[in-house]
Protein backbone atom coordinates (compact mmCIF):
# COMPACT_ATOMS: atom_id res chain seq x y z
CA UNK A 1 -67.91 27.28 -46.44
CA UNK A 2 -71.32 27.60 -44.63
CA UNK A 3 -71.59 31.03 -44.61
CA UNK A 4 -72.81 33.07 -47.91
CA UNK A 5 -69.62 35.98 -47.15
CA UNK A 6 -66.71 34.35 -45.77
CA UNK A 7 -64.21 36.46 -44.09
CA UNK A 8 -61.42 36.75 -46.56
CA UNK A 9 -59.31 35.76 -43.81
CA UNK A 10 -60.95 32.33 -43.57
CA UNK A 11 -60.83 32.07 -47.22
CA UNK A 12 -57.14 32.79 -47.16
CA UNK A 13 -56.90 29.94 -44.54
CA UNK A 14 -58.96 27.29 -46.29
CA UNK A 15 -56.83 27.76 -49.75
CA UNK A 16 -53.62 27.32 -48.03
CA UNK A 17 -55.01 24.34 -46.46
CA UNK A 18 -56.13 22.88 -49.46
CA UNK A 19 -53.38 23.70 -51.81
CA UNK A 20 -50.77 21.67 -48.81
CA UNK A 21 -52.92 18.81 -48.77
CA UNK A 22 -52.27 18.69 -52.60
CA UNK A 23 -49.05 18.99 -52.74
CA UNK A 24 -48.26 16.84 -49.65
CA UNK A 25 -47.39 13.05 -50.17
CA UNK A 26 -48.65 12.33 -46.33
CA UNK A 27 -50.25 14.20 -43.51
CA UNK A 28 -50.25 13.30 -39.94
CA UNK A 29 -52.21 14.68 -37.64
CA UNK A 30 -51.55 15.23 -33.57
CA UNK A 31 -53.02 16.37 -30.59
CA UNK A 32 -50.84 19.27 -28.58
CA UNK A 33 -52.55 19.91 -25.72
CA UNK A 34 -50.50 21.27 -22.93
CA UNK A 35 -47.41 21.52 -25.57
CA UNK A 36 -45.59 24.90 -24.55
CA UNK A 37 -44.25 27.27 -27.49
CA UNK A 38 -40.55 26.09 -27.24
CA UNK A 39 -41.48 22.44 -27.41
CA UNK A 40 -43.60 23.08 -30.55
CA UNK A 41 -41.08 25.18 -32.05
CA UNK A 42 -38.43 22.38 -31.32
CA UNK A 43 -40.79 20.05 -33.24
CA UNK A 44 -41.47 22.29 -36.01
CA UNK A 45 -37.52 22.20 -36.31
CA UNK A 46 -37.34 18.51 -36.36
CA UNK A 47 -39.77 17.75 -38.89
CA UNK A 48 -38.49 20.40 -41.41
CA UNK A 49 -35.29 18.31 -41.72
CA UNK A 50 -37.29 15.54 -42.85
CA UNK A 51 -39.88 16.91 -45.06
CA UNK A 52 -42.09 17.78 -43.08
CA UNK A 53 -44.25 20.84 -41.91
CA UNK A 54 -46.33 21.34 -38.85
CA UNK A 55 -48.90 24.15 -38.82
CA UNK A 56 -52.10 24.55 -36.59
CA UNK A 57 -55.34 25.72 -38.20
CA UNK A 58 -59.13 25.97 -37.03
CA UNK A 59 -60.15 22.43 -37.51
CA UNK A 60 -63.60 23.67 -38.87
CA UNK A 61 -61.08 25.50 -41.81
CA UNK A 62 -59.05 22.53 -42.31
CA UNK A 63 -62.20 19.91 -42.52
CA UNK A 64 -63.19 22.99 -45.19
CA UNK A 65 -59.67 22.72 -47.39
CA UNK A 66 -59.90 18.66 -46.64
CA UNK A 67 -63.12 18.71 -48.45
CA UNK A 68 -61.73 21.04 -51.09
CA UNK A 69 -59.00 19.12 -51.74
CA UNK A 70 -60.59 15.94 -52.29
CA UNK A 71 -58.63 14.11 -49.03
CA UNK A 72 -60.97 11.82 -46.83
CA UNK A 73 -60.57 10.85 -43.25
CA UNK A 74 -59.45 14.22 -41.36
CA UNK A 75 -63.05 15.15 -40.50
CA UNK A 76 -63.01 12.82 -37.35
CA UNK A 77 -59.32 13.33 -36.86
CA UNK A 78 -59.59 16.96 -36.79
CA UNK A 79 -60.97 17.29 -33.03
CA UNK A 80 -59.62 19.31 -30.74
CA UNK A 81 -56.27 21.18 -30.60
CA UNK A 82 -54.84 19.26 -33.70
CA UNK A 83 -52.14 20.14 -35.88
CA UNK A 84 -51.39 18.63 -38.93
CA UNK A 85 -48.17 17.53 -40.53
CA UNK A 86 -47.71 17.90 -44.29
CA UNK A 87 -45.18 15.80 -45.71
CA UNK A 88 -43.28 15.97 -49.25
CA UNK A 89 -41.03 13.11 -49.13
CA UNK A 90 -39.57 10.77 -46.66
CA UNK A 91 -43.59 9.62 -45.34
CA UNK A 92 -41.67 7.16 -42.26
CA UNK A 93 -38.72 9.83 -41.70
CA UNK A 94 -41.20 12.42 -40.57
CA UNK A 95 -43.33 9.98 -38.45
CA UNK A 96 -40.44 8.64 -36.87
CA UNK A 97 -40.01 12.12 -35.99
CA UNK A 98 -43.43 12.74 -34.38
CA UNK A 99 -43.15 9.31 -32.99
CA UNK A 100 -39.56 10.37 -31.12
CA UNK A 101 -41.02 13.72 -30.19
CA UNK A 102 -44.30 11.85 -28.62
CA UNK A 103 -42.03 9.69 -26.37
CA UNK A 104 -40.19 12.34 -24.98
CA UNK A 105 -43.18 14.77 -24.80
CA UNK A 106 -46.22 12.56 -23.72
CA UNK A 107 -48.21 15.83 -24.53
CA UNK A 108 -47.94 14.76 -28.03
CA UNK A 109 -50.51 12.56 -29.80
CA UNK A 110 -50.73 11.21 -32.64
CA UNK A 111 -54.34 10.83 -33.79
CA UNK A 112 -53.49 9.16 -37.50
CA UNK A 113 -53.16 10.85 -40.71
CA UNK A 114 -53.43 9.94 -45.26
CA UNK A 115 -51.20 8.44 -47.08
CA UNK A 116 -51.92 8.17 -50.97
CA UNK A 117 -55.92 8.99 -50.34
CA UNK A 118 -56.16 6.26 -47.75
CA UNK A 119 -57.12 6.85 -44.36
CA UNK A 120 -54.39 5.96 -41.05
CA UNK A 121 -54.76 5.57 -37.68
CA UNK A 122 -52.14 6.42 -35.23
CA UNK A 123 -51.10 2.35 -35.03
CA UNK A 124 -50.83 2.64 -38.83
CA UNK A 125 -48.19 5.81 -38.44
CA UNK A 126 -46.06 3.50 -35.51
CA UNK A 127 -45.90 1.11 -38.23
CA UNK A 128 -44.85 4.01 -41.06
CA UNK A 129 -42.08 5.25 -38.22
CA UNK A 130 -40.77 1.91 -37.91
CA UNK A 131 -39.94 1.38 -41.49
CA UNK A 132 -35.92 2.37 -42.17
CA UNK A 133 -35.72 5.49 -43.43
CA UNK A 134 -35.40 6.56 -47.62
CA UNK A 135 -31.55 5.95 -47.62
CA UNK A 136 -31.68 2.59 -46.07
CA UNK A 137 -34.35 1.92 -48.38
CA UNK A 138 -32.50 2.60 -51.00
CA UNK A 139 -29.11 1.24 -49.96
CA UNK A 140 -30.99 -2.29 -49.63
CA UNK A 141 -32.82 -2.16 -52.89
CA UNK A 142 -29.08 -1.53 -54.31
CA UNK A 143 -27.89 -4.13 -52.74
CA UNK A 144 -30.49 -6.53 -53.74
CA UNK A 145 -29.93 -5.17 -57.69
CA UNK A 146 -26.15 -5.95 -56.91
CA UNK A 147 -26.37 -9.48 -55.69
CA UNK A 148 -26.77 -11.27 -58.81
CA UNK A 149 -24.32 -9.43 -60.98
CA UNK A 150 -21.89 -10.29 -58.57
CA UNK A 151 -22.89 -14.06 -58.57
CA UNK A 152 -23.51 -13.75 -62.16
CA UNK A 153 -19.97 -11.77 -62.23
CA UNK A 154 -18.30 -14.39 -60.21
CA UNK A 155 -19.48 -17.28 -62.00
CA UNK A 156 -18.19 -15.86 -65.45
CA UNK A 157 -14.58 -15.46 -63.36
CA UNK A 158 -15.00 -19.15 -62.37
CA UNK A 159 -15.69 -20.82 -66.25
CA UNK A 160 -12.68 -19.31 -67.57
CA UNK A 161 -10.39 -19.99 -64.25
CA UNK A 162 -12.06 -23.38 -64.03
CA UNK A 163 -11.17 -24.22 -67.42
CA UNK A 164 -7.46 -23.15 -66.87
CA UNK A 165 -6.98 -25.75 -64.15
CA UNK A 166 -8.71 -28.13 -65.59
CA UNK A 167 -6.36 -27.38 -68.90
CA UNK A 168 -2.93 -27.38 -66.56
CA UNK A 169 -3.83 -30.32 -64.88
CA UNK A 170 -4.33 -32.41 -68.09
CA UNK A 171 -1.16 -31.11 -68.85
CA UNK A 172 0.71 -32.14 -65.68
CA UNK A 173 -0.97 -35.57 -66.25
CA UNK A 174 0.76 -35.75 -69.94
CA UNK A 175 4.02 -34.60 -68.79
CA UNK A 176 3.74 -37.25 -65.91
CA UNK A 177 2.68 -40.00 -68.28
């Protein structure tokens, strides 16, 4: 911090900034302006069931634990009434979230965000919310692992079952002969 004697109070602030962006896989960070108590409540709500939290600092605190913590790209996100989402775990569940919550409160914008020390901007979180979420994810990548051991399955059914018919209709031809 600038100042030689920090408030502890602003030193409290900056080290729970910093020690979320370390131990967040994502953060997104939105606009509120205009966004009443209830409605931010309501999103708070929303993103814990997906990982996420929403908190609302001084911006000049949170550029301070952003430069602590070694994460680049908030400083020109972090203008005006921002919050930031910090987000352990499903990255496109919780901006699907925001994204839902910014189409029924236009109030809501997001302004971008980091994923994995890598700067976003807000077209690169529409992108993140349209991805399917973990679950589907992983149901496909199952599938795909499945698909060719049950080929592979089904063509070790058909050499044996193959061979059978082939066998019983040699011997139909024999017994007809």
């Amino acid at each position: 911090m600038t100042s030689d004697n920090p408030r502890p109070a602003k030193v409290a602030v900056v080290d729970e900034v910093t020690a979320k962006l370390k131990a967040a896989d994502a953060v997104i960070i939105t606009e509120f302006r205009g966004m009443t108590v209830g409605q931010l409540a309501a999103m708070r709500r929303t993103l814990k069931g997906v990982g996420g939290e929403y908190k609302v600092f001084k911006n000049t605190l949170a550029r301070f634990g952003a430069k602590n913590a070694g994460v680049a790209g908030l400083d020109e996100l972090l203008l005006g009434p921002s919050g930031i989402t910090f987000v352990k775990g499903d990255i496109a569940g919780a901006a699907k979230a925001l994204r839902d919550v910014a189409k029924a409160n236009p109030l809501l914008v997001i302004k971008g965000g980091v994923l994995a020390g890598k700067a976003l901007s807000a077209r690169d979180v529409e992108a993140l919310a349209d991805l399917p979420s973990r679950e589907v994810l992983l149901a496909q990548f199952a599938g795909a692992l499945q698909a060719p051991l049950v080929k592979t399955a089904g063509l070790l059914q058909a050499l044996p079952r193959n061979f059978a018919y082939g066998l019983k209709a040699l011997i139909d031809q024999k017994e007809a002969a």
